[in-house]
Protein backbone atom coordinates (compact mmCIF):
# COMPACT_ATOMS: atom_id res chain seq x y z
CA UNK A 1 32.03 54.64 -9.47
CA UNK A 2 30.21 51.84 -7.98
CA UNK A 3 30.73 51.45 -3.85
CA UNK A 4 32.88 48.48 -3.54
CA UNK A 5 32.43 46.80 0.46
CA UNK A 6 36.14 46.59 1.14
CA UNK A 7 36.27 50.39 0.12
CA UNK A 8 33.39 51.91 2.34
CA UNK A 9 34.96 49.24 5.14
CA UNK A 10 38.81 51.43 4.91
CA UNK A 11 36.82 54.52 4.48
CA UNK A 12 34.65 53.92 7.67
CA UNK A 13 37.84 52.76 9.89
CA UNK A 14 39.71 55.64 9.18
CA UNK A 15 36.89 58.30 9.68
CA UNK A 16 35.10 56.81 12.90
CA UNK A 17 38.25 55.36 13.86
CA UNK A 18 40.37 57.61 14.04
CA UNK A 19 37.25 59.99 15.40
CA UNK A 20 37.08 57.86 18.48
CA UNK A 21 41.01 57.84 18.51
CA UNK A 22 41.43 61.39 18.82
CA UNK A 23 38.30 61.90 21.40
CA UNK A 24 39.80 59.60 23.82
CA UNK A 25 41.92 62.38 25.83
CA UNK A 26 37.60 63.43 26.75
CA UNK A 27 36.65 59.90 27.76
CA UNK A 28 39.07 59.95 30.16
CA UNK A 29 39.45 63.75 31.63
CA UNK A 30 36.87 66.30 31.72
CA UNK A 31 34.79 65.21 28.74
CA UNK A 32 32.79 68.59 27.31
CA UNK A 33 34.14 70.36 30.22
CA UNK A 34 37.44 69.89 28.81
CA UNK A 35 39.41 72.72 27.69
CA UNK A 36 40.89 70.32 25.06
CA UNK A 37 37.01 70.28 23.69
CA UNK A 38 37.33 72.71 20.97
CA UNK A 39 41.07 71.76 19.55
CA UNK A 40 40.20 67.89 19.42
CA UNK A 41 37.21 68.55 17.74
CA UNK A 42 38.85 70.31 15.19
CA UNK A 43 41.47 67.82 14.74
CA UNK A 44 38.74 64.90 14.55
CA UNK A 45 37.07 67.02 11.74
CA UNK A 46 39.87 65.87 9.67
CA UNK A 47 39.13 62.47 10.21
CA UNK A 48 36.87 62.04 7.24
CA UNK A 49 39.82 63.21 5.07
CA UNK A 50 41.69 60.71 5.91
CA UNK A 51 39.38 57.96 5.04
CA UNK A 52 39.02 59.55 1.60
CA UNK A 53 43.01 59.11 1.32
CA UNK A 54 43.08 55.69 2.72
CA UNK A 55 40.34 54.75 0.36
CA UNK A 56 42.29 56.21 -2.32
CA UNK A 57 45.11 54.30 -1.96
CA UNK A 58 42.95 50.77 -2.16
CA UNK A 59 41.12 52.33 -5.61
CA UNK A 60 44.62 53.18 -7.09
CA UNK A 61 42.15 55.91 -9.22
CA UNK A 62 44.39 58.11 -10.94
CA UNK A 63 44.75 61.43 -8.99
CA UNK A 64 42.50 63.84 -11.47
CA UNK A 65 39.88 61.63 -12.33
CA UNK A 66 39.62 60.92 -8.16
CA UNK A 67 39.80 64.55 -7.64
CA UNK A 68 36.62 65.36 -9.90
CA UNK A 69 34.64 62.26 -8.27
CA UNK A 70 35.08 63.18 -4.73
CA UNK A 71 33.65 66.69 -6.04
CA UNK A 72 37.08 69.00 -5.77
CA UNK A 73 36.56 70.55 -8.90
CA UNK A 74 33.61 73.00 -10.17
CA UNK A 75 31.55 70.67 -11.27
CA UNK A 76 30.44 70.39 -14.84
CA UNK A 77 28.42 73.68 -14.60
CA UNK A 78 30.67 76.25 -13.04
CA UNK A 79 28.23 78.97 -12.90
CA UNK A 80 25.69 76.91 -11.12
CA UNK A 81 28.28 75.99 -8.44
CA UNK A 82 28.85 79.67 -7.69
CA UNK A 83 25.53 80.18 -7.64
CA UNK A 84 25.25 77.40 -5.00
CA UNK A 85 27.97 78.42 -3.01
CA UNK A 86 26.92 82.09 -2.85
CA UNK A 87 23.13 80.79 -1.71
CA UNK A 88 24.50 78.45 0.92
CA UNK A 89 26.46 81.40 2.66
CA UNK A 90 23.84 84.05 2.54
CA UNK A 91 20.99 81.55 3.50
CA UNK A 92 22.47 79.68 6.45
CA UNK A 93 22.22 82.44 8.70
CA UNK A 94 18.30 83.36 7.22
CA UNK A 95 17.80 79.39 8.15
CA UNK A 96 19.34 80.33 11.62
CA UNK A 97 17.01 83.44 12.28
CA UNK A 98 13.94 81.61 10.70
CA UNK A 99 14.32 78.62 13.48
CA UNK A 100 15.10 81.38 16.09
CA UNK A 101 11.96 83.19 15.22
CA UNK A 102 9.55 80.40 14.85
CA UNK A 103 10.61 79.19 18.32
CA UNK A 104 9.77 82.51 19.83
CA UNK A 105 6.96 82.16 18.16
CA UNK A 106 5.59 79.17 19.07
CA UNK A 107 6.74 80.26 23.15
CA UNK A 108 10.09 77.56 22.90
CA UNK A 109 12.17 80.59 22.95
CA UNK A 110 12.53 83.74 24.76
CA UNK A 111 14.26 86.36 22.94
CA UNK A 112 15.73 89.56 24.71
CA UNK A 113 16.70 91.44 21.86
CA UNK A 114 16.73 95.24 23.90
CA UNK A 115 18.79 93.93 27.01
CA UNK A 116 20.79 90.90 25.26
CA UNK A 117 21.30 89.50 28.53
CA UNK A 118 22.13 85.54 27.58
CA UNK A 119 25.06 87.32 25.20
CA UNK A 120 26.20 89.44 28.05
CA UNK A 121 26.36 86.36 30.43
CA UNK A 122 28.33 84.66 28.01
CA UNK A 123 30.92 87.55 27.24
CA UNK A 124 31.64 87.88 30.84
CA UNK A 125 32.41 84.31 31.54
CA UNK A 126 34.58 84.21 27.94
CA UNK A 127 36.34 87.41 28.73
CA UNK A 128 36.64 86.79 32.70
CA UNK A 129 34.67 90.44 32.99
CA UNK A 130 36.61 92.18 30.24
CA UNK A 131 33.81 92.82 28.25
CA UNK A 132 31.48 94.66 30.81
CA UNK A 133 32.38 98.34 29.92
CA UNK A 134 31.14 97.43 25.66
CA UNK A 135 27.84 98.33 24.49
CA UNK A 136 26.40 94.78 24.15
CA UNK A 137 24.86 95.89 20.85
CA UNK A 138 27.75 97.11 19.44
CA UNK A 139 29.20 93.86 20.28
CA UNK A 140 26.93 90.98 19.36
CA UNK A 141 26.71 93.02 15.58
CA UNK A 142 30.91 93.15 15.11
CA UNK A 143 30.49 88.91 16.44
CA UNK A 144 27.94 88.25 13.69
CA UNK A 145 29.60 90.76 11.14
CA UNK A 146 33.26 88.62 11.82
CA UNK A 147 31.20 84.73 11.75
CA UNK A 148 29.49 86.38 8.18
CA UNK A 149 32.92 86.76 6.91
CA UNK A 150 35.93 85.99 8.12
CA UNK A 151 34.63 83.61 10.27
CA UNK A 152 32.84 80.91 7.73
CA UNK A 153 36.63 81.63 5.80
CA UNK A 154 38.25 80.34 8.03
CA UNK A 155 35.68 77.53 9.13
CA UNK A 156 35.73 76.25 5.31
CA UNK A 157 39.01 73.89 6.49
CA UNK A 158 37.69 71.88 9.06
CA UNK A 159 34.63 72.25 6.99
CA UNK A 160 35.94 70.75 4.05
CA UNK A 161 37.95 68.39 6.84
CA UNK A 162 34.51 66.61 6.88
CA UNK A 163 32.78 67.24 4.02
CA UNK A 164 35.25 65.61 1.45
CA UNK A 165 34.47 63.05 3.44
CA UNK A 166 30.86 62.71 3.64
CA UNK A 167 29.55 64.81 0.77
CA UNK A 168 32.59 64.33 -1.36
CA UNK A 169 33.68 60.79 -1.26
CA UNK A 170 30.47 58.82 0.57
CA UNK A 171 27.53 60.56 -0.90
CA UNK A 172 28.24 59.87 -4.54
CA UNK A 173 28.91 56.19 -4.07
CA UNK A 174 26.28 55.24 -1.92
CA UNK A 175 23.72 57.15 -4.65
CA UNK A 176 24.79 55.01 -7.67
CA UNK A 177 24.45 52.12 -5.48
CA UNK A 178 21.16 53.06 -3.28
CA UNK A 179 20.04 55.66 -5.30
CA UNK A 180 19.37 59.88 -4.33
CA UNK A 181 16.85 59.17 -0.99
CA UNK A 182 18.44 56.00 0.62
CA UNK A 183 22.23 57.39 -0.16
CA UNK A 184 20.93 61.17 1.61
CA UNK A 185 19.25 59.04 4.33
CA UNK A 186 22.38 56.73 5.29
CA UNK A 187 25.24 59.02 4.68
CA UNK A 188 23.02 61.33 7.43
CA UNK A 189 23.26 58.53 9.84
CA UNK A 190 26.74 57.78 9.66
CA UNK A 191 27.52 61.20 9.87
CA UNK A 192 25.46 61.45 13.11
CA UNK A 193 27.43 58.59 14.50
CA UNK A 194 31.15 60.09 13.20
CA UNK A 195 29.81 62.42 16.37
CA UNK A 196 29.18 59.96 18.64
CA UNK A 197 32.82 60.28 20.69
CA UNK A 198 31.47 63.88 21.50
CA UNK A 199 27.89 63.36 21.68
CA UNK A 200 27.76 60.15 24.01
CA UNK A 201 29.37 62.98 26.32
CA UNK A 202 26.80 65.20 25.69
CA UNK A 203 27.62 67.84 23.40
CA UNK A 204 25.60 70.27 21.65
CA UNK A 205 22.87 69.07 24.14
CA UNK A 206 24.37 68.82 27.15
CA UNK A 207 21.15 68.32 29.52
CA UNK A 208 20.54 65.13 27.58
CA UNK A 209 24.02 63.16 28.38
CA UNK A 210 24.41 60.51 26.27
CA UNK A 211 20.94 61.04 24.53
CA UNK A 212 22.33 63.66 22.75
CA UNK A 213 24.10 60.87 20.50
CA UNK A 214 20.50 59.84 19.14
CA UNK A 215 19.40 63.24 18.60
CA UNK A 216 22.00 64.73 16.71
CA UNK A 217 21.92 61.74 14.40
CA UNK A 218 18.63 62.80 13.18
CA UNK A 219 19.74 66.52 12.89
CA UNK A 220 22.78 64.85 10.50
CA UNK A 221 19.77 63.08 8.55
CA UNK A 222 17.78 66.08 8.06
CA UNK A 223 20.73 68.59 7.66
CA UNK A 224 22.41 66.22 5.45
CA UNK A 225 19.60 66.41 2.80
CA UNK A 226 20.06 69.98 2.24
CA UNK A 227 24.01 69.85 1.79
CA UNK A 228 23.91 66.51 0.14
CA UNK A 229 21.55 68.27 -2.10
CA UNK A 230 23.71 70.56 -2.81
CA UNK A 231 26.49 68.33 -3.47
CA UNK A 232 24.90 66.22 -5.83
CA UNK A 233 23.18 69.25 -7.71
CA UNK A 234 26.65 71.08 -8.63
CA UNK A 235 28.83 68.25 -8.70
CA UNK A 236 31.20 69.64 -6.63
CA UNK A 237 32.00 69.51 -2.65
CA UNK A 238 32.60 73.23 -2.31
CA UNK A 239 28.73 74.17 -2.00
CA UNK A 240 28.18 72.07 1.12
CA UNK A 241 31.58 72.40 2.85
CA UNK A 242 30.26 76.79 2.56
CA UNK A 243 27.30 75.71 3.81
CA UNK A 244 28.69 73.75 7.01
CA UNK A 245 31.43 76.48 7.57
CA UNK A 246 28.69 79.04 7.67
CA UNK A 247 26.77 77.17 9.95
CA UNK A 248 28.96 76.34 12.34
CA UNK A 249 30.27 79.89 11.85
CA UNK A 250 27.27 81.86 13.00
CA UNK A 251 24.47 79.46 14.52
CA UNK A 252 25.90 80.21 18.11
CA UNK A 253 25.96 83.94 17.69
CA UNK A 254 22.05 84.00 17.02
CA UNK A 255 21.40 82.02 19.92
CA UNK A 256 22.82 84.43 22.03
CA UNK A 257 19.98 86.62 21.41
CA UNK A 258 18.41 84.65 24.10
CA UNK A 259 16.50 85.41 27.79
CA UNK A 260 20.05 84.61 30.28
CA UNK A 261 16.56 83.84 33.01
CA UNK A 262 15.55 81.26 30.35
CA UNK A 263 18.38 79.96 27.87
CA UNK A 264 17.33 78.32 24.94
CA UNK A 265 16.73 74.62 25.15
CA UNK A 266 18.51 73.15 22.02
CA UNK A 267 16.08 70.31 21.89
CA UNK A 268 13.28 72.34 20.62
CA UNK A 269 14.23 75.66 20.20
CA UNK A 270 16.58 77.25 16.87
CA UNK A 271 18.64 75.72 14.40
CA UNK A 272 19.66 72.32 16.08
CA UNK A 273 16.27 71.40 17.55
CA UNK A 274 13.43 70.08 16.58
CA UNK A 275 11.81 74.13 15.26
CA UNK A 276 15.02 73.44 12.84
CA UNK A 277 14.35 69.99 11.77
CA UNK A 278 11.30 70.95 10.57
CA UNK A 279 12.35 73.83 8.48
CA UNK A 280 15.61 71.32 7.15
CA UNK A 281 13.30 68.65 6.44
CA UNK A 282 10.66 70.66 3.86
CA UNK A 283 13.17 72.55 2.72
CA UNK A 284 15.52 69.29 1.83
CA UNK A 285 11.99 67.29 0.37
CA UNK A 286 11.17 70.43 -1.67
CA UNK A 287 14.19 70.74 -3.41
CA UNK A 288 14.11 66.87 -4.31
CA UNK A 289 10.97 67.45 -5.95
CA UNK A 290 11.46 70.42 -7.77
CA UNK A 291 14.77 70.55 -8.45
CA UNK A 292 15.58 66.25 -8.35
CA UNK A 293 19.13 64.97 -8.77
CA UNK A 294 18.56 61.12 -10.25
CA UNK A 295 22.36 60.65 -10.34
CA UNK A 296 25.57 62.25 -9.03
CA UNK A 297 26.46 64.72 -10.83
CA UNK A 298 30.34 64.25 -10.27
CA UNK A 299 31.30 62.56 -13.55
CA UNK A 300 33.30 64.89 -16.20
CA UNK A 301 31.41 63.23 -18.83
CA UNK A 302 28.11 63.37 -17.82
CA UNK A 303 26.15 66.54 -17.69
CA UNK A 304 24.12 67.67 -14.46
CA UNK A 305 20.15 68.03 -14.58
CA UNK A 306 18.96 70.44 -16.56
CA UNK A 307 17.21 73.57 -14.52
């Protein structure tokens, strides 16, 4: 289905208005010092949502053929959207200990993988102290066992709070109109700036104040070719909304591996910074040229690519 202006203008209102809406409480308090941080910012994640239903009600689509082009279903292959699904959980976290290791590598992180002092510093100041008499081994390994599993569960709804939005509803429209590179490339950016009520504040990197806003934009572009990928290739929103659950779900665990005397800088160093840009943007080209998506495959009457 063709993107129609007045559509992607309800769409956009809803999801970055309503973003900005729900942020304000920040603006005007303690911004990412806030302890309303976390619970607004799952709230906003639902934002997107809500521009898919707004944007629903201008189409008038019938409700099943809207639910199988915003990507609810299986897709037409159902096998190869399990397949995807299962890949994007097991592979985030290898993603997130690639970056981590190529930044030790290349001397933008310090690791302290026998003492696990940067967890320990963290633990106290979450638990107030509590956590002092636990073997910090023991510990970190039950945190990344619980983000493998129960935590990505039960990050899949605010997950999906975005992703229906972006990958689901945005993505597929913008391709038949732009076509696959230009649709991954702009959905990235207005993803990036969705984040802008939290990011002008600094969030995610908080040494760069509003900087940050620019920054994370780009990780959206380069991220957003991977799970847009992956959207596209199964015809169905459940690969990517997995894949952003899981992330979000384990990236800060790994980090914790890090030095407490010298804390990761999230501009260069792991998943977020520029060590993981690098690793999203080969692996997001690669897969457009060897396994291409010319058209989404979201449509129950057209097949997806061949393998």
């Amino acid at each position: 289905m063709p993107l129609r202006r007045t559509d992607l203008a309800v769409f956009l209102l809803f999801a970055l208005g309503l973003a900005w809406l729900v942020a304000l409480p920040l603006w005007f308090g303690d911004g990412i010092a806030s302890p309303l941080l976390q619970p607004l910012g799952a709230v906003m994640m639902f934002t997107p949502t809500l521009g898919v239903l707004a944007a629903w009600r201008v189409t008038r689509t019938p409700r099943a053929e809207f639910a199988a082009r915003t990507g609810l279903g299986l897709g037409p292959a159902k096998s190869r959207t399990f397949g995807l699904i299962a890949a994007a959980w097991l592979l985030t976290p290898v993603f997130v200990v690639v970056s981590l290791a190529l930044s030790s590598a290349l001397g933008l992180l310090t690791l302290d993988l026998s003492g696990l002092s940067l967890y320990r510093t963290v633990m106290r100041t979450v638990a107030g102290g509590g956590a002092d008499g636990l073997d910090p081994h023991t510990a970190w390994a039950a945190q990344l066992v619980s983000g493998l599993t129960f935590g990505t569960l039960i990050t899949v709804l605010p997950a999906f709070g975005e992703e229906w939005g972006w990958r689901g509803w945005l993505l597929p429209r913008l391709t038949e109109t732009l076509g696959v590179p230009r649709a991954l490339l702009l959905s990235g950016v207005i993803w990036g700036l969705w984040h802008a009520p939290l990011t002008l504040l600094g969030y995610n990197y908080p040494g760069l104040g509003a900087w940050a806003a620019a920054l994370f934009t780009g990780f959206c572009v380069v991220y957003g070719l991977v799970i847009g990928w992956l959207r596209l290739r199964s015809g169905s929103v459940w690969p990517a909304v997995v894949a952003h659950a899981a992330l979000n779900a384990t990236a800060g665990t790994f980090l914790m591996l890090g030095d407490a005397a010298a804390p990761p800088d999230p501009v260069v160093a792991g998943p977020l910074g520029l060590v993981g840009w690098a690793l999203l943007a080969a692996l997001g080209v690669a897969l457009l040229r060897f396994l291409p998506v010319r058209r989404p495959a979201d449509a129950p009457d057209r097949p997806v690519p061949a393998a």
